[in-house]
Protein backbone atom coordinates (compact mmCIF):
# COMPACT_ATOMS: atom_id res chain seq x y z
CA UNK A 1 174.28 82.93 102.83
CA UNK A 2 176.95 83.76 105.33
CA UNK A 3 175.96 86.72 107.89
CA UNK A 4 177.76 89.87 106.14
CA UNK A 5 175.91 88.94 102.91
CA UNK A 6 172.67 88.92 105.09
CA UNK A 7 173.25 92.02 106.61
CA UNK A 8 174.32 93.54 103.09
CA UNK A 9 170.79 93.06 101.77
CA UNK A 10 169.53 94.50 105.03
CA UNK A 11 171.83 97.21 104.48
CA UNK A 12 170.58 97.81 100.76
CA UNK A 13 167.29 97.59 101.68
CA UNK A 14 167.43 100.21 103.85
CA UNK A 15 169.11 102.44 101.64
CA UNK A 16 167.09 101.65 99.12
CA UNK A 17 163.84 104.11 101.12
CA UNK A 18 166.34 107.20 100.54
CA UNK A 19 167.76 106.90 96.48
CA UNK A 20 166.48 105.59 94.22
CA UNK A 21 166.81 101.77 92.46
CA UNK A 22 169.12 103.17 88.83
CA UNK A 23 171.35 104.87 91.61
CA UNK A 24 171.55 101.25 93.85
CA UNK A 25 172.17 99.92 90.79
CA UNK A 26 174.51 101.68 89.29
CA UNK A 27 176.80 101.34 92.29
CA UNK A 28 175.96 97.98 94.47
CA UNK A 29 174.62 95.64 91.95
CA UNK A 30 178.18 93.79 91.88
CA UNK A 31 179.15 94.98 95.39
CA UNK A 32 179.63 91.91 97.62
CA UNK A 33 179.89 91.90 101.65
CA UNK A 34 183.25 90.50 102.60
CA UNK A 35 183.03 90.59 106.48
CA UNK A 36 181.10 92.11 109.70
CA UNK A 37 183.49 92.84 112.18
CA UNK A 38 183.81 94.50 115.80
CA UNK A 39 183.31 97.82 114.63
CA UNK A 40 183.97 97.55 111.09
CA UNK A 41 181.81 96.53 107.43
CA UNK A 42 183.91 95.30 104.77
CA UNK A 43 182.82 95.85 101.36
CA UNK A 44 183.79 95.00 97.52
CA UNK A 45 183.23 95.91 94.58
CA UNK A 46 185.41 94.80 91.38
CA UNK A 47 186.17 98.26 89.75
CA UNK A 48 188.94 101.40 91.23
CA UNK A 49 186.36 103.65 89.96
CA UNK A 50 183.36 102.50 91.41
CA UNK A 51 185.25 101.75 94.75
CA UNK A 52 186.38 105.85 94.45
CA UNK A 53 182.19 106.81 93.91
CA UNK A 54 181.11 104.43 97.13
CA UNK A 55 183.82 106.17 99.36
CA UNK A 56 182.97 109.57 98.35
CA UNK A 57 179.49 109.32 97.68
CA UNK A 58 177.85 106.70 100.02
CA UNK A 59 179.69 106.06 103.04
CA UNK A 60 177.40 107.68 105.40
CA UNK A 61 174.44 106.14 103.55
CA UNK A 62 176.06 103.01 104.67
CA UNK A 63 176.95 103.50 108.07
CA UNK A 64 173.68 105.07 108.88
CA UNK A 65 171.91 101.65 107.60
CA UNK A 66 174.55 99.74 109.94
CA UNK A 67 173.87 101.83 113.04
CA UNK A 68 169.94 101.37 112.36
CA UNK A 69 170.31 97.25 112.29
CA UNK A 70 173.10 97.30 115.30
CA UNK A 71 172.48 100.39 117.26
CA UNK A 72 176.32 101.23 117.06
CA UNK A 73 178.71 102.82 114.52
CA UNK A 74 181.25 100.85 112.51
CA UNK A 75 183.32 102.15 109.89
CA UNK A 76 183.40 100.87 106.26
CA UNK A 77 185.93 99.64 104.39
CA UNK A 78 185.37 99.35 100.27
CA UNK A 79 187.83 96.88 98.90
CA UNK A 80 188.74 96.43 95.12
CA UNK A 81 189.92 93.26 93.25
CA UNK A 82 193.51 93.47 94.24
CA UNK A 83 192.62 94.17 98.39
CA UNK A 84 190.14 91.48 98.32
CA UNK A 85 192.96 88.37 98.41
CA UNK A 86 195.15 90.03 101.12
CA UNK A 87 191.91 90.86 103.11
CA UNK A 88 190.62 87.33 103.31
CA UNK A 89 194.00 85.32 104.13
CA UNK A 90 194.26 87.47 107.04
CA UNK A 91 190.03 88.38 108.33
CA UNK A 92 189.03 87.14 111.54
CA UNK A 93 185.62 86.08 112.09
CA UNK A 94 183.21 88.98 112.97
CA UNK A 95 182.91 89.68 116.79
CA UNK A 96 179.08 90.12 118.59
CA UNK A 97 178.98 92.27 121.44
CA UNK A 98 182.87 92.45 121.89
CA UNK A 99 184.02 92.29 124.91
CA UNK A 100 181.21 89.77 126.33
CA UNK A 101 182.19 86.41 124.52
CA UNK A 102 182.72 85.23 127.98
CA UNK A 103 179.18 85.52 128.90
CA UNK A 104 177.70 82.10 127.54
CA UNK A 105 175.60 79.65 128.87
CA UNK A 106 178.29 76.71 128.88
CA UNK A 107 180.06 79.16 131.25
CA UNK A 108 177.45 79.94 133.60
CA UNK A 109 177.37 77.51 136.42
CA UNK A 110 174.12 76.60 137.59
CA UNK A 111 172.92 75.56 140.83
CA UNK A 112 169.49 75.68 142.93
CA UNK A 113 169.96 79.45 143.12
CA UNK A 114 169.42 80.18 139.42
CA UNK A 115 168.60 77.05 138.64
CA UNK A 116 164.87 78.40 137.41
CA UNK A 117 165.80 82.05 135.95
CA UNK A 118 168.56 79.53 133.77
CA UNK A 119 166.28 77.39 132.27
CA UNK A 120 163.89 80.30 131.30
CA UNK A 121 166.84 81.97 129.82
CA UNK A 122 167.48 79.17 128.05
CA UNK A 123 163.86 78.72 126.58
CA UNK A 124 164.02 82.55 124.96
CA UNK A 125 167.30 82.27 123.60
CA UNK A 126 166.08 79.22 121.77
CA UNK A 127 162.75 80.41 120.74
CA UNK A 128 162.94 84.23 120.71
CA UNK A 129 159.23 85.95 121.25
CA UNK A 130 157.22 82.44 121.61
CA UNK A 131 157.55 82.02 124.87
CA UNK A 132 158.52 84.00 128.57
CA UNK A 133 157.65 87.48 126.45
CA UNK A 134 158.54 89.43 128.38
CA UNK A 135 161.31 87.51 130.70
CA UNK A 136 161.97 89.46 133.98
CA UNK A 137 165.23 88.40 135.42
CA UNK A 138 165.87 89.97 139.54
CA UNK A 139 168.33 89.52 142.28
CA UNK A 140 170.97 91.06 143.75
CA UNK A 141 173.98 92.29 142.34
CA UNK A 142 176.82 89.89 141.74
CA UNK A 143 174.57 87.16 140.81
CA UNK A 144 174.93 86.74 137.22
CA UNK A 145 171.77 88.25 135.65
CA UNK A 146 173.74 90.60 133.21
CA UNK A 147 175.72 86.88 132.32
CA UNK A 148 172.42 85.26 131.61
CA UNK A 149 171.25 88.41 129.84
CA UNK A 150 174.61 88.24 127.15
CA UNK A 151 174.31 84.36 127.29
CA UNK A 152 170.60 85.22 125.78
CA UNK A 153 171.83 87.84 122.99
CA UNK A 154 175.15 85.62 122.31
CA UNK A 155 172.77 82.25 121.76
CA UNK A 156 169.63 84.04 119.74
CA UNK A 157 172.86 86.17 117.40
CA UNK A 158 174.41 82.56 116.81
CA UNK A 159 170.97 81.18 115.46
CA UNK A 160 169.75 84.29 114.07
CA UNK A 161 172.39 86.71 112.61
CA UNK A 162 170.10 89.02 110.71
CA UNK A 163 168.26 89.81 113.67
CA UNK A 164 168.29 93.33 115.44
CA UNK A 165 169.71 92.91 119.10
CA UNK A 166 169.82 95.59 121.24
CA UNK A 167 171.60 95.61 124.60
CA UNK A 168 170.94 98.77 126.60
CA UNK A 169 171.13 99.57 130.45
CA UNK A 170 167.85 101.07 131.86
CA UNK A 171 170.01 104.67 133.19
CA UNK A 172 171.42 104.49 129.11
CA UNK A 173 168.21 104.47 127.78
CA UNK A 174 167.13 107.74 129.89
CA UNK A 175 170.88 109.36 128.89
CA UNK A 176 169.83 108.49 125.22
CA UNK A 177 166.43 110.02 125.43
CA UNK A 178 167.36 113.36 127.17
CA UNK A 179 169.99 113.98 124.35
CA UNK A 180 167.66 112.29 121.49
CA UNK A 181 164.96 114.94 123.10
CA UNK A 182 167.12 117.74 123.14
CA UNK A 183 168.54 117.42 119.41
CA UNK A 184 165.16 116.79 117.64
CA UNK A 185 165.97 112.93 116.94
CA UNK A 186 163.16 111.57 118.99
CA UNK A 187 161.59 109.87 115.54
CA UNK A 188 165.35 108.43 115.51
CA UNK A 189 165.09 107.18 118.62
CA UNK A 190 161.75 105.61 118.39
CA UNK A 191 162.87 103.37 115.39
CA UNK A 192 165.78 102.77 117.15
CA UNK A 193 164.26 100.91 119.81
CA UNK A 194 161.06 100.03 118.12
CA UNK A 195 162.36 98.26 115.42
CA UNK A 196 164.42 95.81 117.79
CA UNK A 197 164.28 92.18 116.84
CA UNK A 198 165.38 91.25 120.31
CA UNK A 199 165.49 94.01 123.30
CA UNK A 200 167.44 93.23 126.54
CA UNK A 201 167.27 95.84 129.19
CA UNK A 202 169.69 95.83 132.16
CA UNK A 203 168.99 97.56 135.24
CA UNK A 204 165.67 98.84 134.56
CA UNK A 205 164.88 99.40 137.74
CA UNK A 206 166.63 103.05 137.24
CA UNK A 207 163.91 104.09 134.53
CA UNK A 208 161.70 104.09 137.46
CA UNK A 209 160.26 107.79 138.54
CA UNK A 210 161.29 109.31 135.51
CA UNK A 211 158.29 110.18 133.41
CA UNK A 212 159.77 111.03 129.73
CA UNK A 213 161.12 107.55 130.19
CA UNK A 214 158.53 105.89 131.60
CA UNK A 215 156.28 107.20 128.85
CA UNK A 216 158.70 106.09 126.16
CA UNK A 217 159.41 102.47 127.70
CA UNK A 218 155.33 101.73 127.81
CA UNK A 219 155.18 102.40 123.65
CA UNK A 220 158.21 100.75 123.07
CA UNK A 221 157.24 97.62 124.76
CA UNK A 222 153.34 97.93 123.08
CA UNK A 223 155.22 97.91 119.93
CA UNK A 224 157.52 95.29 120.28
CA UNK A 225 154.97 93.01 122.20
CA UNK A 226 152.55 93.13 119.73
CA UNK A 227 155.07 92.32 117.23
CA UNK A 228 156.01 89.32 119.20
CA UNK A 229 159.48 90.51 119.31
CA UNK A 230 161.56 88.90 122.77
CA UNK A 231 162.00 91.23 125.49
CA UNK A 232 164.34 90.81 128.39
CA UNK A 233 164.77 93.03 131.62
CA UNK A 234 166.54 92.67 133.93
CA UNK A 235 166.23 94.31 138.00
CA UNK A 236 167.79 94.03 141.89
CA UNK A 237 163.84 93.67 142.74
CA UNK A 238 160.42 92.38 140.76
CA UNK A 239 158.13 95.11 139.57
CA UNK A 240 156.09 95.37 142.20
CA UNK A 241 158.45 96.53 144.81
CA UNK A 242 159.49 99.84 141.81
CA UNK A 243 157.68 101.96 144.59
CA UNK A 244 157.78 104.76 141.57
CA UNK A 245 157.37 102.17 138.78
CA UNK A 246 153.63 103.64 137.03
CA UNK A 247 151.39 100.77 137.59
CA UNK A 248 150.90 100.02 133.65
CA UNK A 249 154.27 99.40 133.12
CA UNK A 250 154.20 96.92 136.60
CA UNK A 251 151.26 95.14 134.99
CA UNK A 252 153.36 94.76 131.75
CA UNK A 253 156.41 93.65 133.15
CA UNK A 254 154.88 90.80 134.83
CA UNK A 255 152.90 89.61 131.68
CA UNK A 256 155.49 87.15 130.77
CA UNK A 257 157.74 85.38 133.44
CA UNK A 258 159.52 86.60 137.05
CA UNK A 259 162.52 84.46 137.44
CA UNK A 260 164.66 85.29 140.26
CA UNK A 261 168.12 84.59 141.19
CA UNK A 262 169.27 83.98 145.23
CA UNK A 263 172.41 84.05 146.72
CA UNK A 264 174.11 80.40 145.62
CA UNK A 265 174.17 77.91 147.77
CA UNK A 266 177.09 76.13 149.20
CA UNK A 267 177.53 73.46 146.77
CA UNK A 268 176.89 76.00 143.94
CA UNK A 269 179.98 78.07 145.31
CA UNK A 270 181.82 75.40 145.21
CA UNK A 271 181.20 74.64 141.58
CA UNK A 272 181.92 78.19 140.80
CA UNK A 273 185.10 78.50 142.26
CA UNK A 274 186.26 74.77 140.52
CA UNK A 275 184.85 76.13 137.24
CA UNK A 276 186.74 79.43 137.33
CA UNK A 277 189.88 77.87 138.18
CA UNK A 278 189.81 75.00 135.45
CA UNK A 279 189.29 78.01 133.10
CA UNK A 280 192.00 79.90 134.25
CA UNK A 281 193.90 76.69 134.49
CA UNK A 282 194.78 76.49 137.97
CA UNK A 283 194.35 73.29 140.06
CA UNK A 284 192.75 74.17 143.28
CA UNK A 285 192.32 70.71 145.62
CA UNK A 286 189.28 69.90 147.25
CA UNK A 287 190.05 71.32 150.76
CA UNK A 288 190.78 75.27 149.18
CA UNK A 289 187.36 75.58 147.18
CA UNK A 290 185.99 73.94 150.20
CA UNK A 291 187.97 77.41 152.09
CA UNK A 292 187.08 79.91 149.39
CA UNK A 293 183.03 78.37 149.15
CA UNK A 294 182.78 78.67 153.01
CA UNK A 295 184.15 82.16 153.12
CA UNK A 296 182.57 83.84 150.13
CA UNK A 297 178.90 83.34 150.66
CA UNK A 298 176.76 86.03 148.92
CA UNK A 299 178.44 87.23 145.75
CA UNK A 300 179.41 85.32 142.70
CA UNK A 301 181.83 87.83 141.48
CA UNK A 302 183.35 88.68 144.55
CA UNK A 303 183.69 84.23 144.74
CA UNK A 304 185.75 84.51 141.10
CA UNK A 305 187.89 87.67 142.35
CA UNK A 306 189.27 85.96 144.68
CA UNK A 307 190.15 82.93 142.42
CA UNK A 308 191.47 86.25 140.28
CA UNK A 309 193.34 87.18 143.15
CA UNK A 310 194.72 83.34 143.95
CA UNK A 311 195.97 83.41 140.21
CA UNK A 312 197.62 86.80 140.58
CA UNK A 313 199.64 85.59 143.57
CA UNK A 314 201.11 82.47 141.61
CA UNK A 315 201.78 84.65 138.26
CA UNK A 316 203.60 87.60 139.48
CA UNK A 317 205.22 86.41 143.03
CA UNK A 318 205.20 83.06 142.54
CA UNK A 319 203.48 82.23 145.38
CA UNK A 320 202.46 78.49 145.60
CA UNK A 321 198.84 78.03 146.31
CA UNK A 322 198.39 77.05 149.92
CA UNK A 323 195.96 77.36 152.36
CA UNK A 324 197.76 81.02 153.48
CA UNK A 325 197.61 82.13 150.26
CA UNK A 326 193.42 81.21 149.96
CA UNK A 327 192.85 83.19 153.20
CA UNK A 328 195.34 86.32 151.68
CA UNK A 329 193.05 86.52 148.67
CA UNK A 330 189.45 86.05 150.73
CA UNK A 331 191.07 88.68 153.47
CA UNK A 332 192.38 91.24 150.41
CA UNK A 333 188.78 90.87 148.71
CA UNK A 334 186.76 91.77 151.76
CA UNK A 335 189.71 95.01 152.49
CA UNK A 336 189.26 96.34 149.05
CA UNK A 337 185.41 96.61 149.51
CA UNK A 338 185.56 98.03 152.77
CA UNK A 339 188.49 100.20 152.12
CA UNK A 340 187.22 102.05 148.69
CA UNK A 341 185.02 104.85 149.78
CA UNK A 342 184.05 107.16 147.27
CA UNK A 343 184.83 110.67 145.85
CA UNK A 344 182.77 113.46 147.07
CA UNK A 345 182.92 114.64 143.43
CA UNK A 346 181.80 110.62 142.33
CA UNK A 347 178.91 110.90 144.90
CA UNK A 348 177.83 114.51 143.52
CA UNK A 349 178.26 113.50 139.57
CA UNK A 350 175.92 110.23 140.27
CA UNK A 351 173.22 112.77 141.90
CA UNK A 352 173.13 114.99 138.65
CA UNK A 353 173.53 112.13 136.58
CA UNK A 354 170.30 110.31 138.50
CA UNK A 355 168.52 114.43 138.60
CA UNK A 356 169.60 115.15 135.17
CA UNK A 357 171.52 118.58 136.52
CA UNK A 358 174.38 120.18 135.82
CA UNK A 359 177.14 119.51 139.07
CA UNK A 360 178.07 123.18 138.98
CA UNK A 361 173.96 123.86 139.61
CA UNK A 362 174.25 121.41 142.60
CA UNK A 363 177.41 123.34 143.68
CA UNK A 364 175.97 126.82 143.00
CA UNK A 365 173.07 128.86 144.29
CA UNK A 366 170.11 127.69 142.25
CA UNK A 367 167.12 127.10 145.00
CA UNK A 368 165.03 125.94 142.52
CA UNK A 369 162.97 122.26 144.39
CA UNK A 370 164.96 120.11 142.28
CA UNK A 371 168.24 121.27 142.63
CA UNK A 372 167.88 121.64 146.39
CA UNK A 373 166.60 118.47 146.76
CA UNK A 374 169.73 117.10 144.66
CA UNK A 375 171.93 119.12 146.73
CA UNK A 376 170.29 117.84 150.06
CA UNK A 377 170.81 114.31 149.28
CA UNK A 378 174.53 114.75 147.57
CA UNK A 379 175.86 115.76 151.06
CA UNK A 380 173.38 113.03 152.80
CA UNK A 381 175.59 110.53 150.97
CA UNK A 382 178.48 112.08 151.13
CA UNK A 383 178.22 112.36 154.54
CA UNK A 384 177.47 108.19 154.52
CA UNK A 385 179.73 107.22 152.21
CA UNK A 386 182.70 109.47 153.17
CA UNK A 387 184.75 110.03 156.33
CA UNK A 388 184.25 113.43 155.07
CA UNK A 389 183.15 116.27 158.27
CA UNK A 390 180.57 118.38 158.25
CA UNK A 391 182.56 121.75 157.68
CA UNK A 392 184.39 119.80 154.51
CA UNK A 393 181.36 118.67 153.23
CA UNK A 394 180.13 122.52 153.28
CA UNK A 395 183.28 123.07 151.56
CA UNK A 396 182.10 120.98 148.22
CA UNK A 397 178.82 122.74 148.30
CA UNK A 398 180.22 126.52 149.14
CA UNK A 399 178.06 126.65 152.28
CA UNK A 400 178.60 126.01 155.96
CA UNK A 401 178.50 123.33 158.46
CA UNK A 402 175.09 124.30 159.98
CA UNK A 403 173.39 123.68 155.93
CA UNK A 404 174.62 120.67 156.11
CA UNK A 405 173.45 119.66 159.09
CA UNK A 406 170.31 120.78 158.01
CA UNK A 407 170.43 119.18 155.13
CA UNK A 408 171.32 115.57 156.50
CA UNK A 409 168.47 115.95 158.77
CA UNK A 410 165.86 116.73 156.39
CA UNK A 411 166.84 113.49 154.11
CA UNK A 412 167.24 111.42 156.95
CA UNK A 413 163.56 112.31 157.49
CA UNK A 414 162.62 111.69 154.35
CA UNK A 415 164.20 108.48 153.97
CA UNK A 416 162.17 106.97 157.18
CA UNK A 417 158.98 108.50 156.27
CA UNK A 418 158.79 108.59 152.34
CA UNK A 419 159.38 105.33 150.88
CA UNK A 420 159.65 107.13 147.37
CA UNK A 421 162.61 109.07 148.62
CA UNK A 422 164.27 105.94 150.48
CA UNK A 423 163.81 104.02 147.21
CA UNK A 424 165.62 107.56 145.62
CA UNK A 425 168.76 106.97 147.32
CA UNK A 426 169.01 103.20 147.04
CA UNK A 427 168.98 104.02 143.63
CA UNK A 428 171.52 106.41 143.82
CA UNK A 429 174.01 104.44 146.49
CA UNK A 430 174.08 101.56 144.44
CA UNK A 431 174.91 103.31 141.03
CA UNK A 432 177.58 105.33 143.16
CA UNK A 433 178.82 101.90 144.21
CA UNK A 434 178.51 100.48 140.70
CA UNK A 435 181.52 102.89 139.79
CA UNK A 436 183.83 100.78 142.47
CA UNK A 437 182.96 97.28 141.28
């Protein structure tokens, strides 16, 4: 049975709990699945006039079975005997998490870095909820645990296409449960999540001091761990350093396996930098990934920008590639890092966002704890991350230098004396970072 025709009976199946079987029937019991693409379900059936009831009637029936398996919309397309030939001479194969195809495991490069936090990648793709359950990827960013994490979902969808995969960052799944809690759909959002095959968390490090979340995280993973159902997270530090991680949730994330993933090594950069190159095909001698491996030491993305960068040169100015042109790309990598330096209204959108508040709160004259607090640590970072002064950062905020002031000294405080508070706006720098990578 090819994949569409698996998901069909999924699909009917799950239709099936909300009409009843003369009505499935009646309509789908000669309806076949053509394809599962991107974003889009292609259906047949033989007749005009049951291809007219479908779209009018049971559309929505059919996308809301679709978003329950995938956790994302797709449209539906009902095809009738004459569509059906043109369709298939010209359907691609279906696409998995488009936009990520990249991410495999033939194309990560491994070295004595990630050697470990590989192989146990490996092992769950294979055998998904057996073993590793639950597998805790950490490192840095730049390293290539969001690769292993797609290699993982790519690999398991390959060997398992009926399976549920869901692929979620850990400040998405807070987003999703604020609006879920605010519209009534929290039973949506349990089976969502709940019913997962396969759940792959990135980031989830940023579900940490928020308790709706927390609360919803710990019966999720009950659920799914009981059901022996693979779990994957993915964090810049192992559990026990979440300083506002709840203990339970600590304990649970380090049931299964810590793997972490280092800075690479020399000779690890140096087979990253031939391996992006051969891809890209470029041929890079010895002595220039020896220059780009000894230059770019900590990063693995910023190591394949500037093999990006080495490409762009040759393509659009035709620049041959030389030694001069090697240390053009390194210098122009390290001068766009050091030379973005974010918005003040960037730096005040990632508070609310990490606060849940409204910007125009943050801007206004709420004095409520929360929105002080927010408001306090928006101009601390401003104030870091800007060359903003004092008087233009009261500007922003509708106040005057002197609050300001005030307010950079009480979160400077804070950050040397509260480690929940420093931890607070790590958090916060590196998601307004994020937005420049």
């Amino acid at each position: 049975m090819n994949p569409a025709a698996e998901v069909w009976e999924k699909v009917k199946a799950l239709m099936g709990a909300e009409m009843t079987a003369t009505t499935l029937n009646t309509w789908f019991d000669d309806a076949e699945a053509l394809a599962l693409e991107e974003s889009r379900f292609v259906l047949y059936t033989p007749t005009k006039f049951k291809q007219e009831i479908i779209s009018a009637r049971y559309l929505v029936p059919i996308q809301n079975a679709l978003r329950e398996l995938f956790s994302a919309d797709f449209q539906v397309a009902v095809l009738t005997e004459g569509e059906r030939g043109a369709f298939q001479q010209g359907s691609k194969p279906a696409s998995f998490l488009p936009g990520t195809e990249e991410y495999t495991f033939d194309r990560f490069v491994v070295g004595s870095s990630n050697k470990f936090a590989h192989a146990a990648a490996r092992k769950v793709a294979d055998n998904p909820g057996e073993s590793y359950n639950p597998l805790f990827i950490f490192g840095e960013s730049g390293l290539g645990k969001t690769h292993l994490l797609y290699a993982i979902a790519h690999t398991i969808h390959a060997n398992h296409p009926e399976y549920k995969i869901i692929y979620i960052k850990g400040d998405a799944f807070t987003n999703e449960l604020v609006t879920a809690i605010r519209e009534g759909r929290n039973q949506e959002f349990h089976e969502k999540y709940r019913g997962a095959d396969v759940f792959l968390m990135d980031d989830v490090q940023f579900i940490a001091g928020r308790d709706s979340t927390q609360e919803e995280m710990f019966h999720t993973f009950n659920t799914l761990y009981e059901l022996k159902k693979q779990i994957v997270f993915t964090s810049d530090r192992p559990p026990k350093e979440m300083l506002r991680l709840e203990d339970r949730l600590k304990t649970r994330f380090e049931w299964g396996l810590l793997a972490d993933i280092i800075p690479p090594d020399y000779e690890t950069r140096m087979a990253i930098v031939k391996n992006k190159a051969i891809r890209m095909g470029m041929e890079l001698p010895d002595f220039l990934i020896q220059l780009i491996a000894e230059n770019i030491t900590a990063n693995v993305r910023q190591i394949e920008g500037t093999v990006n960068k080495i490409m762009a040169y040759q393509d659009l100015i035709g620049d041959t590639v030389d030694k001069n042109t090697v240390i053009r790309a390194v210098k122009d990598i390290f001068k766009e890092k050091s030379d973005i330096l974010p918005t003040a209204e960037v730096i005040i959108e990632e508070v609310c966002k990490f606060y849940n508040i409204e910007p125009s709160l943050v801007r206004g004259q709420g004095r409520s704890k929360d929105i002080s607090l927010a408001r306090q640590i928006a101009m601390f970072q401003i104030r870091r991350m800007t060359n903003l002064s004092l008087k233009e950062i009261g500007k922003e905020f509708n106040r005057d230098h002197s609050t300001v002031l005030n307010a950079l000294n009480r979160i400077e405080d804070l950050v040397k004396n509260d480690p929940i508070k420093a931890e607070i706006v790590k958090d916060i720098t590196t998601n307004i970072n994020s937005r420049y990578e």
